[in-house]
N, C-alpha and C. Protein backbone atom coordinates (compact mmCIF):
# COMPACT_ATOMS: atom_id res chain seq x y z
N UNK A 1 27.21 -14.10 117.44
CA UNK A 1 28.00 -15.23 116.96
C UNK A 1 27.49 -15.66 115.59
N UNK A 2 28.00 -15.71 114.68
CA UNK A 2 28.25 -16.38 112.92
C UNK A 2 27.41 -17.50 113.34
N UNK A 3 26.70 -18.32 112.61
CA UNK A 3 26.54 -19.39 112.39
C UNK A 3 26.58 -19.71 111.15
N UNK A 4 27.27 -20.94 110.35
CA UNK A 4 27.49 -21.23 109.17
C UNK A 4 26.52 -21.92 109.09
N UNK A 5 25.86 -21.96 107.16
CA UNK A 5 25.12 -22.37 106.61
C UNK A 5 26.00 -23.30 105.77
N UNK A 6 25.30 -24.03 104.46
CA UNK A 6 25.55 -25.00 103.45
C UNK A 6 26.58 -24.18 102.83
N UNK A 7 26.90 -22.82 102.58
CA UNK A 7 28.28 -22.26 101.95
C UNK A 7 29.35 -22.40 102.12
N UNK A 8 30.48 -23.07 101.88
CA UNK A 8 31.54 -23.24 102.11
C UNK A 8 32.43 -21.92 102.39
N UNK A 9 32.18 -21.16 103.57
CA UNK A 9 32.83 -19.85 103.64
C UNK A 9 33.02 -19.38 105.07
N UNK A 10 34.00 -18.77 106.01
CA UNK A 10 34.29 -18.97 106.52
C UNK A 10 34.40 -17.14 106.99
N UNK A 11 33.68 -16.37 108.35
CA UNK A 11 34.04 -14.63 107.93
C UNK A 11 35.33 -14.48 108.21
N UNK A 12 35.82 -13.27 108.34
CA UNK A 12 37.64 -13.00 108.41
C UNK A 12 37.53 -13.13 109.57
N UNK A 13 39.14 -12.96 110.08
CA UNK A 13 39.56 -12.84 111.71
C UNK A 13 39.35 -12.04 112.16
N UNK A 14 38.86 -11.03 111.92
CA UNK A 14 38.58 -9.96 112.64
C UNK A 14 36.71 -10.02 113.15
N UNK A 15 36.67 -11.35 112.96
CA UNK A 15 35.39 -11.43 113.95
C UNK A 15 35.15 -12.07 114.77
N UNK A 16 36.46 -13.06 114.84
CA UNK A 16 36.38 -13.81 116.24
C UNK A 16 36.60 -12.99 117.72
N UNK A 17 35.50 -13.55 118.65
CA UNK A 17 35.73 -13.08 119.83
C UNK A 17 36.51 -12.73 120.61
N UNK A 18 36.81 -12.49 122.61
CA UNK A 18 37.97 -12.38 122.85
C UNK A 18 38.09 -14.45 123.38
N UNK A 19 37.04 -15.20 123.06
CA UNK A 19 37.26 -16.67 123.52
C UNK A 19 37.98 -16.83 122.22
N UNK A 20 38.59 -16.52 121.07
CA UNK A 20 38.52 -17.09 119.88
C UNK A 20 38.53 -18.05 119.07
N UNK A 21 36.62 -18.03 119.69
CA UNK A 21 36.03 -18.48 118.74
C UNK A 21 35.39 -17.51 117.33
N UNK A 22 35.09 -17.91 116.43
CA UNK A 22 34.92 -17.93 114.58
C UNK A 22 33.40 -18.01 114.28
N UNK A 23 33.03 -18.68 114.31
CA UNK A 23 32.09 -19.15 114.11
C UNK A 23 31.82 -20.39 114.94
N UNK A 24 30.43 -20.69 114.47
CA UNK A 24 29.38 -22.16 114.82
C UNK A 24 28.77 -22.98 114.01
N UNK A 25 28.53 -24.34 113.88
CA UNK A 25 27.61 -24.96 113.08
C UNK A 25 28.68 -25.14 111.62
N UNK A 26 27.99 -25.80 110.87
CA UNK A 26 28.41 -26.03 109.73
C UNK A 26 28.39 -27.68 109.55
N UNK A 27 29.67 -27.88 108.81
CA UNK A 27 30.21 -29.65 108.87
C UNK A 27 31.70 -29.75 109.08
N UNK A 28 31.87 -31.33 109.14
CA UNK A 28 33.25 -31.86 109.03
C UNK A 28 33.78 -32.16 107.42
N UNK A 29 32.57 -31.45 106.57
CA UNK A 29 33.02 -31.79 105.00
C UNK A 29 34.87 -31.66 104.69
N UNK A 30 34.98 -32.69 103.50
CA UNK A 30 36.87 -31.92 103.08
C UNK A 30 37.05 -30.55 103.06
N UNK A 31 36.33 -30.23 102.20
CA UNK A 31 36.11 -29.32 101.08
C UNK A 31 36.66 -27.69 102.44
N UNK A 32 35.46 -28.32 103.81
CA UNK A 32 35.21 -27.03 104.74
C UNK A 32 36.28 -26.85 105.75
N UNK A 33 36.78 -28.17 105.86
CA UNK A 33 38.42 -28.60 106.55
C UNK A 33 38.90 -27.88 105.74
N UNK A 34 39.60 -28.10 104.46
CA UNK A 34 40.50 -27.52 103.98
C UNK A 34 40.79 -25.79 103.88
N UNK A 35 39.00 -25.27 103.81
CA UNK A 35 39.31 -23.99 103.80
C UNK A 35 39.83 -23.28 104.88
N UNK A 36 38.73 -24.28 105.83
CA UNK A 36 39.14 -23.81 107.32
C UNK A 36 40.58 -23.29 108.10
N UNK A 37 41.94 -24.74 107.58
CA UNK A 37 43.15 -24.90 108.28
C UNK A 37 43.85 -23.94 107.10
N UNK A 38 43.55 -23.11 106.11
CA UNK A 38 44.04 -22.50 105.18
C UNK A 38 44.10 -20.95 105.56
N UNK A 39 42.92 -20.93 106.76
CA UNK A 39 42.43 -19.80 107.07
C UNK A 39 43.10 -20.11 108.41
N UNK A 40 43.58 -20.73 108.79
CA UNK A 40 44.21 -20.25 110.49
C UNK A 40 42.74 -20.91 111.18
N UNK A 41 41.73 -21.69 110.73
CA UNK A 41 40.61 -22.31 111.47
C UNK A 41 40.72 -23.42 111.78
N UNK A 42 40.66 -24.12 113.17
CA UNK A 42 40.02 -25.54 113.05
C UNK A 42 39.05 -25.65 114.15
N UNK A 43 38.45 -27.07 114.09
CA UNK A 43 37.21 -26.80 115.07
C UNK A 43 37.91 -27.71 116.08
N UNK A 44 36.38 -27.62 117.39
CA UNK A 44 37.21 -27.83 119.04
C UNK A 44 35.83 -27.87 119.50
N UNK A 45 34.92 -29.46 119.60
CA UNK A 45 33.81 -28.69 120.07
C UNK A 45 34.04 -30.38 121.08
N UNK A 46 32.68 -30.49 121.96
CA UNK A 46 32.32 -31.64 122.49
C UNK A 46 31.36 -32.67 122.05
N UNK A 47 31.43 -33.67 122.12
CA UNK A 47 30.30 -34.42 122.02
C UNK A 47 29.09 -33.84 122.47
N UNK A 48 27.95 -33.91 121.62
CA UNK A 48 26.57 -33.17 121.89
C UNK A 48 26.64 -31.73 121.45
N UNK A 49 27.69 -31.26 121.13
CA UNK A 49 27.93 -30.17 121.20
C UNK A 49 27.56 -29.35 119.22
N UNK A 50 27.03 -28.00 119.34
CA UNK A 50 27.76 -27.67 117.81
C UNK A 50 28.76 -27.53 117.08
N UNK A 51 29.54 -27.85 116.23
CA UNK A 51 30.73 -27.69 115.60
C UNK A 51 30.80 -26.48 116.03
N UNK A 52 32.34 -26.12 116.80
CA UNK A 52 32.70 -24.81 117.24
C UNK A 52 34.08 -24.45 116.52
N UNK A 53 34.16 -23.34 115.79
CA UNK A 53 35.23 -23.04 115.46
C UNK A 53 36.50 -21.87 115.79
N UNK A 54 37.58 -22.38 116.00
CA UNK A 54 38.00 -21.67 116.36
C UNK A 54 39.55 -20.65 115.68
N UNK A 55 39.96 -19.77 116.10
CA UNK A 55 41.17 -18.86 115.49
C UNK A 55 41.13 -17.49 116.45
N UNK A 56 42.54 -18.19 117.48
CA UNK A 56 42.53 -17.52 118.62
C UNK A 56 43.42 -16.22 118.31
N UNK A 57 43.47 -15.13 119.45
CA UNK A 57 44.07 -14.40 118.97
C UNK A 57 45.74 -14.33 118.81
N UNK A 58 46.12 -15.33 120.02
CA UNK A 58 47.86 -15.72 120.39
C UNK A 58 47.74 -17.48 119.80
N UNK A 59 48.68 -17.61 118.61
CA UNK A 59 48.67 -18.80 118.08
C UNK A 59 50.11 -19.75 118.53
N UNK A 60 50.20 -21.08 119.46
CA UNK A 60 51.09 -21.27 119.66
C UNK A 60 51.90 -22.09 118.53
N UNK A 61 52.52 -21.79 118.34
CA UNK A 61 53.87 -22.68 116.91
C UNK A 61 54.80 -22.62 117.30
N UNK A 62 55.67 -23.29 116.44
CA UNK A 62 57.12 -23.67 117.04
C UNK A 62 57.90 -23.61 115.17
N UNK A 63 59.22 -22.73 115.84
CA UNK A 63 59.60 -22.83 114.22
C UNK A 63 60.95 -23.89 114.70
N UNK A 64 61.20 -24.44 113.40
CA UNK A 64 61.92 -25.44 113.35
C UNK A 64 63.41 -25.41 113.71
N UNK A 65 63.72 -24.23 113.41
CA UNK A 65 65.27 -24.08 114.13
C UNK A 65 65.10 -23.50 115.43
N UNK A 66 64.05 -23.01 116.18
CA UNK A 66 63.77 -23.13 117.58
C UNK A 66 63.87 -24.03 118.62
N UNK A 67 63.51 -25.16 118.07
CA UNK A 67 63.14 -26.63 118.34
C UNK A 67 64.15 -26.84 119.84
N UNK A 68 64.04 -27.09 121.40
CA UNK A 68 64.85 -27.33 122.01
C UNK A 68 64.78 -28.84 122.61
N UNK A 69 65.94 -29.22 122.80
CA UNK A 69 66.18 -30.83 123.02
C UNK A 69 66.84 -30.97 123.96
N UNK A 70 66.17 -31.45 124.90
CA UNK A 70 66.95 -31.23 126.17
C UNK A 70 67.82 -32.57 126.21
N UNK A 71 69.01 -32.10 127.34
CA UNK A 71 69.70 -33.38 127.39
C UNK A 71 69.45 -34.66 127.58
N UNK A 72 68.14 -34.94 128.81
CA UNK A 72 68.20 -36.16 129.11
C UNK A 72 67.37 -36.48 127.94
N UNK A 73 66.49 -35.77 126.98
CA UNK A 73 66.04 -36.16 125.94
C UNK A 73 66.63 -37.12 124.53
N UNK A 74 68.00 -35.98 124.59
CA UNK A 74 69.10 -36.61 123.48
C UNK A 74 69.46 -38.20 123.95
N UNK A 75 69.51 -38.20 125.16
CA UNK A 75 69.86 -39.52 125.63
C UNK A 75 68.57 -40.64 125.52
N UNK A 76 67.98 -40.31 125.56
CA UNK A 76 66.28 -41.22 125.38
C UNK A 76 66.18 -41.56 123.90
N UNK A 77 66.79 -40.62 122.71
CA UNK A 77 66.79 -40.73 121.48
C UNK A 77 68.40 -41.70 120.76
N UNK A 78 68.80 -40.77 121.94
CA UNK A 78 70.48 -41.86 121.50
C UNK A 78 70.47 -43.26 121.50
N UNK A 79 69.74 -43.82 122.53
CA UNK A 79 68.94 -44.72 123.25
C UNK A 79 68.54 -46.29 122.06
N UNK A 80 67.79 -45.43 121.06
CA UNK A 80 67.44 -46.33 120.20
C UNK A 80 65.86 -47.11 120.44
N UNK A 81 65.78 -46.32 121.65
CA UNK A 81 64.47 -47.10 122.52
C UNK A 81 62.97 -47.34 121.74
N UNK A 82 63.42 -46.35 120.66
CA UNK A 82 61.43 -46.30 119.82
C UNK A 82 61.93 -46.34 117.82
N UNK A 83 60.99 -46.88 117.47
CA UNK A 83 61.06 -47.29 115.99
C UNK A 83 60.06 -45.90 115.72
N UNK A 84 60.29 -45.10 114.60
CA UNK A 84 59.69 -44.27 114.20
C UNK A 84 59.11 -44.10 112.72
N UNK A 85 57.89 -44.28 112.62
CA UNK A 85 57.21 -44.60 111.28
C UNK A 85 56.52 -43.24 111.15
N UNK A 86 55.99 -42.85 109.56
CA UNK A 86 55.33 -41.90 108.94
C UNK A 86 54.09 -42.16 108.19
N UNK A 87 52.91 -42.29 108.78
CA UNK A 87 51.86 -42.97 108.02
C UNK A 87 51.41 -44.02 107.29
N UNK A 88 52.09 -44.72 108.54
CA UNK A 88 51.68 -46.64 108.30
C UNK A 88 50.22 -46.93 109.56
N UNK A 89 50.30 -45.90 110.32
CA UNK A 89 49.53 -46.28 111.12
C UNK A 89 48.45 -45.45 111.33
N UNK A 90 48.16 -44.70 111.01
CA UNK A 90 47.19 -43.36 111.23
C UNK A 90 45.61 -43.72 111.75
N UNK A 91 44.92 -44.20 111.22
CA UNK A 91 43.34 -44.41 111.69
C UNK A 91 44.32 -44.96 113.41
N UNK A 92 44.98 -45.37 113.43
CA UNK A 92 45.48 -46.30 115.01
C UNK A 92 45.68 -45.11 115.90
N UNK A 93 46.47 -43.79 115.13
CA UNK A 93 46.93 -43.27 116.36
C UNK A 93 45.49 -42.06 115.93
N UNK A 94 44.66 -41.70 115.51
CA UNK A 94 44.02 -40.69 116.03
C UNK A 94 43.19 -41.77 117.15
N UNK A 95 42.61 -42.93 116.92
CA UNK A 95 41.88 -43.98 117.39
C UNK A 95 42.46 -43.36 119.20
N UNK A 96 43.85 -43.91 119.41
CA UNK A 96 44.49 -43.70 120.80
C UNK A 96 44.61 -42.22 121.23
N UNK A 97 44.65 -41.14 120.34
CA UNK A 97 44.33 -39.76 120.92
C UNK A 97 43.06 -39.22 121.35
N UNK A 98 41.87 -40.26 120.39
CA UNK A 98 40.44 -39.93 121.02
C UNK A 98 40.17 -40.57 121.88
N UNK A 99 40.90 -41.86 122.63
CA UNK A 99 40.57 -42.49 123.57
C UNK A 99 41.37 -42.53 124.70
N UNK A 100 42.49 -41.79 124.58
CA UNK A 100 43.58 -41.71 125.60
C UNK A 100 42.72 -40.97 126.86
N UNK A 101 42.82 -41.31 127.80
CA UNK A 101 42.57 -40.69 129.34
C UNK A 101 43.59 -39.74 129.49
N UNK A 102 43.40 -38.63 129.75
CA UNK A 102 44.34 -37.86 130.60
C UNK A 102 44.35 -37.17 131.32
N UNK A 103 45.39 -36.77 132.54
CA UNK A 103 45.25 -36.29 133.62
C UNK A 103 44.42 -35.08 133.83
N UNK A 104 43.46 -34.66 134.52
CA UNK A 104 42.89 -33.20 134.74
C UNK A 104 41.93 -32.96 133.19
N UNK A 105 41.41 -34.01 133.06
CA UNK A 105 40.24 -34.07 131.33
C UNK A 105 39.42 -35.23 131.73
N UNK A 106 37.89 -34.78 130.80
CA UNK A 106 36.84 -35.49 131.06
C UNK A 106 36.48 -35.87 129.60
N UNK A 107 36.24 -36.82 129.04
CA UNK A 107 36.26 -37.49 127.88
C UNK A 107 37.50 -36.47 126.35
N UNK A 108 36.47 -36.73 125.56
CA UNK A 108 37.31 -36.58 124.50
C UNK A 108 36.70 -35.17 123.49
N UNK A 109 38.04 -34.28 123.14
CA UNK A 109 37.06 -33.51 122.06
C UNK A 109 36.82 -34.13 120.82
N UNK A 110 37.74 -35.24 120.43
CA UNK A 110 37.81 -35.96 119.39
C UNK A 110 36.23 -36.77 119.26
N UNK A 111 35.68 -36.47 118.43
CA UNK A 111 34.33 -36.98 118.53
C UNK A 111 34.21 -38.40 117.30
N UNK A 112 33.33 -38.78 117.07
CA UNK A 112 33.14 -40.17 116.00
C UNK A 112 32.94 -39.37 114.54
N UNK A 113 33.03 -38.13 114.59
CA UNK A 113 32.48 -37.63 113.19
C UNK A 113 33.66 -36.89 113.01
N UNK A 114 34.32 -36.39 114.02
CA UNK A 114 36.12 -35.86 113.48
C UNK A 114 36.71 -37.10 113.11
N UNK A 115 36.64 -37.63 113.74
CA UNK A 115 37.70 -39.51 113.35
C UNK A 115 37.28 -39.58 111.82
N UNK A 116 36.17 -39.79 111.96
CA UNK A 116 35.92 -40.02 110.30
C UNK A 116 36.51 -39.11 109.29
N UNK A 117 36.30 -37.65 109.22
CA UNK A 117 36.70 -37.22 108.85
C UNK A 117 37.94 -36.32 108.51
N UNK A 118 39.15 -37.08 109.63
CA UNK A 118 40.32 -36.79 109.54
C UNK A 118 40.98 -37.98 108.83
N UNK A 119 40.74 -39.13 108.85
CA UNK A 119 40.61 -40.23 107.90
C UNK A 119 40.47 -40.44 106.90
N UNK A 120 39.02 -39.30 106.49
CA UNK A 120 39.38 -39.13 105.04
C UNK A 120 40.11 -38.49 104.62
N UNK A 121 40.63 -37.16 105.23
CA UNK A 121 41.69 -36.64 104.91
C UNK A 121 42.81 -36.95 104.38
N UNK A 122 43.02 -37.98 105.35
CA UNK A 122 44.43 -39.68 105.40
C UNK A 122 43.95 -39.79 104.26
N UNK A 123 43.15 -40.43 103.40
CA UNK A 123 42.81 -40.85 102.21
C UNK A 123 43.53 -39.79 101.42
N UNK A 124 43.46 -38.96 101.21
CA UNK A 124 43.39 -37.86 100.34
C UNK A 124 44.86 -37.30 100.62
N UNK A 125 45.29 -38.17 101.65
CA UNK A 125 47.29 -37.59 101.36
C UNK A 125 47.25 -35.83 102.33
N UNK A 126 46.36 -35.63 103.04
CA UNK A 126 46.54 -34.14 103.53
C UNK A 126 46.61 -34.16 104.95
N UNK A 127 46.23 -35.32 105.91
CA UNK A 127 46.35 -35.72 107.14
C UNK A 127 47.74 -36.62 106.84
N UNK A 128 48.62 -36.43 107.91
CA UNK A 128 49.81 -37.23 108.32
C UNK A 128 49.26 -37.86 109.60
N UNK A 129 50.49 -38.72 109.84
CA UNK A 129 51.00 -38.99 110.75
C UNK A 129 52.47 -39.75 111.60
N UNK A 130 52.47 -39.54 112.44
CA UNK A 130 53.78 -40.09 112.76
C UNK A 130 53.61 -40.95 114.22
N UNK A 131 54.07 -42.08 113.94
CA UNK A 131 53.75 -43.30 114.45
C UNK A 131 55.27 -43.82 115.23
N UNK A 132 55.08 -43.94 116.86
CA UNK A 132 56.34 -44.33 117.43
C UNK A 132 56.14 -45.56 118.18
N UNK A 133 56.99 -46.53 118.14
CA UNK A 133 56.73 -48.10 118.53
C UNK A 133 57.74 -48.47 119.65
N UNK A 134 57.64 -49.76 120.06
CA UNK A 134 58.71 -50.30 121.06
C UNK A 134 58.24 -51.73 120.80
N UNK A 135 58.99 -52.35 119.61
CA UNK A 135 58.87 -53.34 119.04
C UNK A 135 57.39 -53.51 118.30
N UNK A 136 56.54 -54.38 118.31
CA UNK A 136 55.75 -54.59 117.58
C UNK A 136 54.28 -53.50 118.59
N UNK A 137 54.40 -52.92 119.26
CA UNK A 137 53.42 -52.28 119.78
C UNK A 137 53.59 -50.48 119.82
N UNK A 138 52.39 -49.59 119.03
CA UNK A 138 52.39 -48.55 119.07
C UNK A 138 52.20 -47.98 120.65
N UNK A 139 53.19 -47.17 120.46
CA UNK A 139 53.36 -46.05 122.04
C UNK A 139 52.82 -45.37 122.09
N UNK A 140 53.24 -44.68 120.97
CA UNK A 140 53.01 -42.82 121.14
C UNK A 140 52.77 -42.49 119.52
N UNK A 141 52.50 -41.32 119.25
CA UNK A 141 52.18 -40.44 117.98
C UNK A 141 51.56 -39.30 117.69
N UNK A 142 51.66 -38.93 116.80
CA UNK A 142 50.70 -37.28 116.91
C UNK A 142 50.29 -37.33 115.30
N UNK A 143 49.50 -36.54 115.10
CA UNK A 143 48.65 -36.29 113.74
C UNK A 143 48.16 -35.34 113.23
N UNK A 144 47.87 -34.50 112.58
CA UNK A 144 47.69 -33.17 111.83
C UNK A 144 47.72 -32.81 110.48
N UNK A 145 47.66 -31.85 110.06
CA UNK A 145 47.03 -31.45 108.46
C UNK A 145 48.77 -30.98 107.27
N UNK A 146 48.64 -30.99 106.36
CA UNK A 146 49.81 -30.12 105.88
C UNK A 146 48.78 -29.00 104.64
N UNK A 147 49.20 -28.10 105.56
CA UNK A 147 48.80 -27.02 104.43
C UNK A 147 50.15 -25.77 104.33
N UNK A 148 50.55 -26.01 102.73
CA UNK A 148 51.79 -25.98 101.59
C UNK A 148 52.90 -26.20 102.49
N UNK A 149 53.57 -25.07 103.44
CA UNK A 149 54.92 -25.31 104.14
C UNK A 149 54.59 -25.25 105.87
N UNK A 150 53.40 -25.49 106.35
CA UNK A 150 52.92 -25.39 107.80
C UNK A 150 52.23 -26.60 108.23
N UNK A 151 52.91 -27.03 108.77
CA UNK A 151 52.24 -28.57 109.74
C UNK A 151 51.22 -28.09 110.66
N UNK A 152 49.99 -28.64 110.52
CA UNK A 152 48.95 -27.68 111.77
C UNK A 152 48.95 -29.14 112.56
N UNK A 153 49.08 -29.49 113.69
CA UNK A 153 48.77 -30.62 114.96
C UNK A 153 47.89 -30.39 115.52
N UNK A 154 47.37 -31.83 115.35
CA UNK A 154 45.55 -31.82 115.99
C UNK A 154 46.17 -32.34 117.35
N UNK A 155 46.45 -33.64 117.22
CA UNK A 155 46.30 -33.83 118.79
C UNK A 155 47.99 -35.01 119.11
N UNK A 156 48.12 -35.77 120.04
CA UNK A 156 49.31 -36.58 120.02
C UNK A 156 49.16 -37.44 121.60
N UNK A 157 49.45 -38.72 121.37
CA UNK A 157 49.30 -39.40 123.01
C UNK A 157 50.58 -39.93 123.43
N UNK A 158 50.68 -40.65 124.35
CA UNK A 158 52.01 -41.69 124.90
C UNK A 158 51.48 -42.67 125.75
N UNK A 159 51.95 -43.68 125.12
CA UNK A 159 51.55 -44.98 126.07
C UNK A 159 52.78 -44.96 127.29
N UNK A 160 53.54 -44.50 127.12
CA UNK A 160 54.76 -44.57 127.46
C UNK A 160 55.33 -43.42 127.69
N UNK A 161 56.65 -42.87 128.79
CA UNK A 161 56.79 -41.68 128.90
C UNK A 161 57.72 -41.38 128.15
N UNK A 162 57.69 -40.23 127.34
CA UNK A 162 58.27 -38.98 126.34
C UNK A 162 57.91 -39.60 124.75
N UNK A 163 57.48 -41.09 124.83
CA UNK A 163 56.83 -41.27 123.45
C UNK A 163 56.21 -39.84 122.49
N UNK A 164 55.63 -39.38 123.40
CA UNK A 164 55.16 -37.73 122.22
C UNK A 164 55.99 -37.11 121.61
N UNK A 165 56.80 -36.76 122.77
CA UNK A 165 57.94 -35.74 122.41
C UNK A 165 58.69 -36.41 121.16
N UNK A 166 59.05 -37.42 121.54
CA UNK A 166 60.16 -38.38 120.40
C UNK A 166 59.21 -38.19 119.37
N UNK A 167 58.23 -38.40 118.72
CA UNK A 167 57.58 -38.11 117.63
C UNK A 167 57.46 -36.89 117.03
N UNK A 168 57.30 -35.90 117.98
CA UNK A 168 57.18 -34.44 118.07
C UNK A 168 58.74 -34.09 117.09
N UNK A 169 59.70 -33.90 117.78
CA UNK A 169 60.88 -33.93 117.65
C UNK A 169 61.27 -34.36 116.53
N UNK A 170 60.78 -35.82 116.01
CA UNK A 170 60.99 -36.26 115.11
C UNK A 170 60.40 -35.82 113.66
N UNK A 171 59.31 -35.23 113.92
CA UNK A 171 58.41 -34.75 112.70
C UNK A 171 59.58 -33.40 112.62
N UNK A 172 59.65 -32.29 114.03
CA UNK A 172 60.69 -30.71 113.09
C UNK A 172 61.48 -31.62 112.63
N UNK A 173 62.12 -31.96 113.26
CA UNK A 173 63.73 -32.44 113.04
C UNK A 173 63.81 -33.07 110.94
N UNK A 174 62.66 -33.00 110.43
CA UNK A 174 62.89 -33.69 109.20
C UNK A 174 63.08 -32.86 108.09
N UNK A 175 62.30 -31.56 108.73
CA UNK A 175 62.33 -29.73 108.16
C UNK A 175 62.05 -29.84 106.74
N UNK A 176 60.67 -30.79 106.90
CA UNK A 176 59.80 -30.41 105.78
C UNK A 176 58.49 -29.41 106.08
N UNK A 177 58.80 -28.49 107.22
CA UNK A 177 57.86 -27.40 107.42
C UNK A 177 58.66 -26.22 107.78
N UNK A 178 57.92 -25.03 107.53
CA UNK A 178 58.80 -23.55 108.33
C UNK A 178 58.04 -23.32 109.04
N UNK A 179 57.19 -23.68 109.65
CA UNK A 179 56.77 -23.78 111.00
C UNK A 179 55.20 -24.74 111.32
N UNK A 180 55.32 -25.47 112.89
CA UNK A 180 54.32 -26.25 113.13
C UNK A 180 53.54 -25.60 113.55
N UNK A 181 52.46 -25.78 113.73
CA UNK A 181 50.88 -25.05 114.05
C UNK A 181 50.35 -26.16 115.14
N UNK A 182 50.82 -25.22 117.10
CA UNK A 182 50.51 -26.35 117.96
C UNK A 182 48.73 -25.66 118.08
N UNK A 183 48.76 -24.61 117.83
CA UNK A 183 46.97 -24.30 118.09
C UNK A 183 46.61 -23.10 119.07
N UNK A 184 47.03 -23.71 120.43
CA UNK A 184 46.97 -23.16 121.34
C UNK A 184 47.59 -24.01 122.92
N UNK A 185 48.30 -22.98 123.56
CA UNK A 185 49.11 -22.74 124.90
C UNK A 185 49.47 -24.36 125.62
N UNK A 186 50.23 -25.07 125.42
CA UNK A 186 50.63 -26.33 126.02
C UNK A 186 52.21 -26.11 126.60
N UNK A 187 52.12 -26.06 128.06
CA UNK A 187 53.32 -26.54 128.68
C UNK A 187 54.51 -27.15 127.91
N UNK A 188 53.67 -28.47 127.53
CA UNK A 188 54.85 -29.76 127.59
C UNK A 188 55.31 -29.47 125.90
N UNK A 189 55.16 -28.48 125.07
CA UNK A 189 55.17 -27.97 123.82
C UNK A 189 56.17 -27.33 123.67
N UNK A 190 55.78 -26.06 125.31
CA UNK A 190 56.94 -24.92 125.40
C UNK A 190 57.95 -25.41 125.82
N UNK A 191 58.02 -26.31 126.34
CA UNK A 191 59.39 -26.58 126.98
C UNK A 191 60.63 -27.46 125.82
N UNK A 192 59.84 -27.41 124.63
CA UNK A 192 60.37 -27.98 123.47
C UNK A 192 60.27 -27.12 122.49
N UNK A 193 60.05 -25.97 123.09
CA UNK A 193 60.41 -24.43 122.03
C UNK A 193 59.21 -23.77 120.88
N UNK A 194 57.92 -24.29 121.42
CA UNK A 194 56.79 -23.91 120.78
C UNK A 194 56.50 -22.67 121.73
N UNK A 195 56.34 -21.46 121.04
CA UNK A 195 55.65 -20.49 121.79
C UNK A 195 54.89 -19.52 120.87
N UNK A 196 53.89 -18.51 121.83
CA UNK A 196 52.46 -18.07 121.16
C UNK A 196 53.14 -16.59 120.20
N UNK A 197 52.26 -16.19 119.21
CA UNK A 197 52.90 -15.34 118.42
C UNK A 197 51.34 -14.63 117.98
N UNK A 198 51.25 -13.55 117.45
CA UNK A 198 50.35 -12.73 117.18
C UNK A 198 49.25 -13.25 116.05
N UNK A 199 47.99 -13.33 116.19
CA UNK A 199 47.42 -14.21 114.87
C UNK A 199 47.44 -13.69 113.84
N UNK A 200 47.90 -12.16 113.62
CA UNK A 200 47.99 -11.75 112.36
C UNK A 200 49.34 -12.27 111.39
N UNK A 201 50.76 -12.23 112.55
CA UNK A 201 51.68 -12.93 111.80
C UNK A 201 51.23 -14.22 111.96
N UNK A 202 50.89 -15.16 112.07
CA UNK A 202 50.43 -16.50 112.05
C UNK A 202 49.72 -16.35 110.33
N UNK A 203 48.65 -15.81 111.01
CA UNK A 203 48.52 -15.99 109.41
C UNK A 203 48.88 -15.39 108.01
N UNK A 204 49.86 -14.38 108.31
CA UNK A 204 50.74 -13.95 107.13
C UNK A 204 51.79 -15.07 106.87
N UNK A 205 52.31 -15.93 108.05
CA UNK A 205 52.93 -16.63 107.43
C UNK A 205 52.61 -17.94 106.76
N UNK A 206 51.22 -18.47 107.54
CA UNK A 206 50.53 -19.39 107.01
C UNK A 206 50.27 -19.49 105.21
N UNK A 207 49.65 -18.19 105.46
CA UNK A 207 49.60 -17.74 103.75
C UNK A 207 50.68 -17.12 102.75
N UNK A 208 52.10 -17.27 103.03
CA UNK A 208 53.14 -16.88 102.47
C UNK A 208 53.45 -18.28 101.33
């Protein structure tokens, strides 16, 4: 296994394992983010844990005219039921994705030193987010990187049920990407037309 030093450098894909994982160690620097999600990398580790990086071999994405909307969905959106904002709220909703409980999970991978440094990101205009309400109180939202025409998604919660999706939905639906970057294998993703694709086209198209 790689372990990264103070170099900002990252080896090719053809050395990640069959867990794919990349490498180990390093930082949450901009500089090592940016190269990282440029390269088809982001990290996934635990509290206590070493920065673990990863670039699996089946990458799940969703391209934008794929996108499926199911009926009782259209009706939840027809609805009018949620206010939908674009980075008015961001430190709030990674805050509720690192602290959200969820079913069949034991704390958080979101650690105090990713928060920070997806934040600064936010600073720097390269972290989004998308922020869904029900009057004056945030529900739901999701958050992630833009690198040139590929949305990569870190993570997304719901206070409320299908709050995700409605955000989800709402980010293709604006088709300022040719395709989202879910990471890896989520149910409640596929059933909204994200599915896994080979990491070599992943990252030919990443880098197109």
């Amino acid at each position: 296994m790689i372990w990264l030093n103070d170099t900002i450098k990252f080896p090719p894909s053809e050395a990640t394992n069959k867990e794919g994982i990349i490498a180990l160690g390093g930082d949450l620097s901009e500089e090592r983010l940016i190269l990282a999600y440029k390269n088809g990398i982001f990290p996934w580790f635990s509290i206590g844990d070493p920065i673990v990086w990863y670039c699996p071999q089946e990458r799940m994405v969703l391209f934008p005219n794929e996108l499926k909307v199911s009926k009782s969905m259209k009706k939840i959106i027809d609805r009018n039921m949620f206010t939908i904002t674009e980075n008015k709220a961001f430190n709030e909703v990674i805050f509720q994705c690192k602290n959200m409980k969820r079913k069949g999970e034991f704390g958080t991978w979101i650690t105090d030193d990713m928060e920070r440094a997806y934040i600064n990101l936010h600073t720097k205009g390269i972290a989004k987010s998308i922020e869904v309400w029900q009057g004056e109180e945030l529900v739901g939202g999701l958050y992630g990187l833009e690198v040139s025409s590929v949305f990569c998604g870190e993570s997304m919660f719901s206070k409320v049920s299908n709050a995700s999706k409605v955000a989800f939905i709402y980010l293709v639906k604006q088709k300022n990407y040719s395709m989202i970057d879910c990471q890896v294998y989520n149910p409640h993703l596929a059933s909204l037309g994200a599915k896994e694709i080979a990491r070599n086209l992943f990252l030919k198209i990443l880098k197109e």
